[in-house]
Protein backbone atom coordinates (compact mmCIF):
# COMPACT_ATOMS: atom_id res chain seq x y z
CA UNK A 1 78.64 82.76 69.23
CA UNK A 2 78.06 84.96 72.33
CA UNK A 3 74.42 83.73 72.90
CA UNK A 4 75.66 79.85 72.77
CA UNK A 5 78.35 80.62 75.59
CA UNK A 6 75.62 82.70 77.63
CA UNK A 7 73.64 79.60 77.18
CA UNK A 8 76.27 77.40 78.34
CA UNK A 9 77.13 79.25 80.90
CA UNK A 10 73.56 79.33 82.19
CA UNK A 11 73.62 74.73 82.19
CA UNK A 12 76.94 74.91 83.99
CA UNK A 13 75.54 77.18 86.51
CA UNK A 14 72.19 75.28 87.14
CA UNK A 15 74.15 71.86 87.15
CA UNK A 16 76.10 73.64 89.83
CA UNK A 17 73.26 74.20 91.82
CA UNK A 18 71.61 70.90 91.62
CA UNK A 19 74.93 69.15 92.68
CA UNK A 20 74.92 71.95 95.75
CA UNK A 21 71.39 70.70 96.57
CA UNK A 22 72.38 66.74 96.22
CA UNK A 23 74.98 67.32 98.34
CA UNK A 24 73.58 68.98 101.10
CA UNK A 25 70.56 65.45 100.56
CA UNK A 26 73.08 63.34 101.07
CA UNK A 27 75.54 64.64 103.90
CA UNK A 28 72.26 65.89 105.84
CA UNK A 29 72.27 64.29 109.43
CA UNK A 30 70.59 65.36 112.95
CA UNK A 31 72.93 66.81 115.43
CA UNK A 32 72.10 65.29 119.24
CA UNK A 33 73.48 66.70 122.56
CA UNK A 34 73.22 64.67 125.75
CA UNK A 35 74.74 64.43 129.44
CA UNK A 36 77.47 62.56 127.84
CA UNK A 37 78.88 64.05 124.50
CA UNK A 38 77.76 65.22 120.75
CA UNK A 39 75.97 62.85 118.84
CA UNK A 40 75.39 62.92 115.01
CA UNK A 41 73.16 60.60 113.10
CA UNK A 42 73.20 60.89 109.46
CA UNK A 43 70.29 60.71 107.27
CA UNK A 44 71.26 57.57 105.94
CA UNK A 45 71.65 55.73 108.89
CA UNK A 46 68.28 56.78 109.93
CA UNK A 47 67.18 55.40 106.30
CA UNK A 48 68.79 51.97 106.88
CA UNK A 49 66.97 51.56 110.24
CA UNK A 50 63.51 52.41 109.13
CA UNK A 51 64.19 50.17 105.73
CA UNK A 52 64.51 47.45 108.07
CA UNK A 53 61.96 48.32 110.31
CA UNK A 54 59.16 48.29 107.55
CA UNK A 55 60.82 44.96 105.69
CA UNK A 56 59.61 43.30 109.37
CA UNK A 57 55.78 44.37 108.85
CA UNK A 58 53.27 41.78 107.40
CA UNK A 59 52.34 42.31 103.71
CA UNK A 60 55.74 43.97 102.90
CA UNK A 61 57.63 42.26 99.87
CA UNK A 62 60.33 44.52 100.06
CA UNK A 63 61.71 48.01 99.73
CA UNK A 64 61.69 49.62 96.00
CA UNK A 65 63.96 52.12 95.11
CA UNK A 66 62.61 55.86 95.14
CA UNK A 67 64.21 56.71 91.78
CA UNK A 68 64.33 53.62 89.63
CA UNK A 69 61.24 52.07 88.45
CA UNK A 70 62.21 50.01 85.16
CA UNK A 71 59.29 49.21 82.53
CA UNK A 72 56.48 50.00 85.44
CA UNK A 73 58.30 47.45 87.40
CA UNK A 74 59.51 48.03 90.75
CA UNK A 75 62.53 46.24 91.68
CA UNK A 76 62.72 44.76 95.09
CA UNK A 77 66.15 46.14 96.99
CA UNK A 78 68.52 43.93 99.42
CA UNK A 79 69.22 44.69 102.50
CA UNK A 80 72.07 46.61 102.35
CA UNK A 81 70.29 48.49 100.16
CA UNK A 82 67.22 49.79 102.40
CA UNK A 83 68.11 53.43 102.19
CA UNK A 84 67.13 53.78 98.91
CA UNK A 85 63.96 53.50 99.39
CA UNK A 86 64.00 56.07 102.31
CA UNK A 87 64.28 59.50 101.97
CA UNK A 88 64.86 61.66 105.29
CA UNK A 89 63.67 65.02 105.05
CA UNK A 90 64.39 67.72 107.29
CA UNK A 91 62.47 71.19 107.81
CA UNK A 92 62.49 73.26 110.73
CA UNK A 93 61.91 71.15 113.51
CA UNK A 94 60.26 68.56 111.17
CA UNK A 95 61.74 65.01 110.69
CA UNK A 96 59.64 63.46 107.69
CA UNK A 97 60.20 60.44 106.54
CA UNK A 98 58.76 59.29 103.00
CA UNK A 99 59.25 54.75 102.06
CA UNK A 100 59.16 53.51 98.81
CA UNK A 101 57.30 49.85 99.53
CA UNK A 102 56.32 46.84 97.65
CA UNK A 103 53.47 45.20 99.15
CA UNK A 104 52.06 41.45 99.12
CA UNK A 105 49.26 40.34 97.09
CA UNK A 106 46.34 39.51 98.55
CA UNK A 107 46.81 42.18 101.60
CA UNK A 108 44.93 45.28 102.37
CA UNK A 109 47.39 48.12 101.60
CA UNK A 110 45.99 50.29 103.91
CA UNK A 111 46.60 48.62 106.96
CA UNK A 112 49.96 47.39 105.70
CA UNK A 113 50.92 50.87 105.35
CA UNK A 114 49.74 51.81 108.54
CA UNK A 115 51.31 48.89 110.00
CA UNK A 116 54.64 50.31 107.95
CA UNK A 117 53.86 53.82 109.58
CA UNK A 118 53.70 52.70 113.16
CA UNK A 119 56.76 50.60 113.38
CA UNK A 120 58.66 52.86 111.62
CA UNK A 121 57.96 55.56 114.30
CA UNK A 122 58.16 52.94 116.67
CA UNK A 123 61.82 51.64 115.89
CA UNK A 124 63.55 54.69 115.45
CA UNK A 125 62.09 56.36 118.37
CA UNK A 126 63.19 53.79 120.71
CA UNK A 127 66.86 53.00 119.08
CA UNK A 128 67.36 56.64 117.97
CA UNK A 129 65.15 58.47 120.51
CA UNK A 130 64.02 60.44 117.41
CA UNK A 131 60.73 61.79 117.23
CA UNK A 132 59.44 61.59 113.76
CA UNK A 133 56.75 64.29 112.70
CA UNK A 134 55.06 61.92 109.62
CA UNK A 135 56.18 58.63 108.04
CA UNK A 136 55.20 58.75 104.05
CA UNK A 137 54.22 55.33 102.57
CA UNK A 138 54.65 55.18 98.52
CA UNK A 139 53.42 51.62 97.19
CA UNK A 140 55.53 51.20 93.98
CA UNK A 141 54.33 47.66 93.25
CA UNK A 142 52.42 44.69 94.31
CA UNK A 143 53.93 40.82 94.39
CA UNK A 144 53.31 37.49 95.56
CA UNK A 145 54.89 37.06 97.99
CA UNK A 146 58.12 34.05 97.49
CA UNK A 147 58.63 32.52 101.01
């Protein structure tokens, strides 16, 4: 009987832990000081802006979740929905940004994704005035494209 509570004890503790980490994904945000006040942009803002920045580039279909692919199919998110497919990630002095993309048929995906890359830094350096260190692309899926 001891051993099985050690052994809970041990889940609780490392579900604990993950939830501390989630937490600290989620709430994450970049802390700006100019002439005129404090500024705080949180990760999912930034997320939101480069979703909709990449949904603008040729070849893109849409933005794909970064945790849910069902049956090996990507599903294609709405709008509101563009930060899922974003995560931010912050180290040191790093801003990193990785997008979860699905891409048109018929395109070539490595200029799409470069395309995706560019604007990305693009748009949030000129409406955030962030510098961003590397943009990630991740092609989950390939469609044709419904205009």
């Amino acid at each position: 009987m001891n051993s099985a509570f050690k052994m809970i004890r041990h889940v609780v503790e490392y579900a604990y832990i993950i939830v501390q980490v989630l937490k600290e994904d989620y709430i994450m945000s970049i802390e700006l000081n100019t002439n005129d006040g404090h500024v705080t942009i949180t990760n999912e803002v930034i997320s939101t802006i480069a979703g909709g920045a990449a949904i603008e580039c040729y070849g893109i279909v849409g933005m794909a979740s970064k945790s849910q692919i069902r049956d090996g199919i990507a599903e294609i998110l709405r709008k509101e929905n563009f930060s899922k497919g974003v995560v931010v990630r912050q180290e040191n002095e790093r801003l990193d940004i990785d997008m979860y993309i699905i891409v048109s048929y018929g395109t070539k995906i490595s200029v799409v994704a470069h395309n995706v890359q560019s604007q990305v830094k693009y748009t949030l350096s000129q409406s955030l005035g962030l510098a961003i260190d590397s943009v990630n692309i991740f092609v989950q899926g390939v469609r044709v494209a419904q205009d």
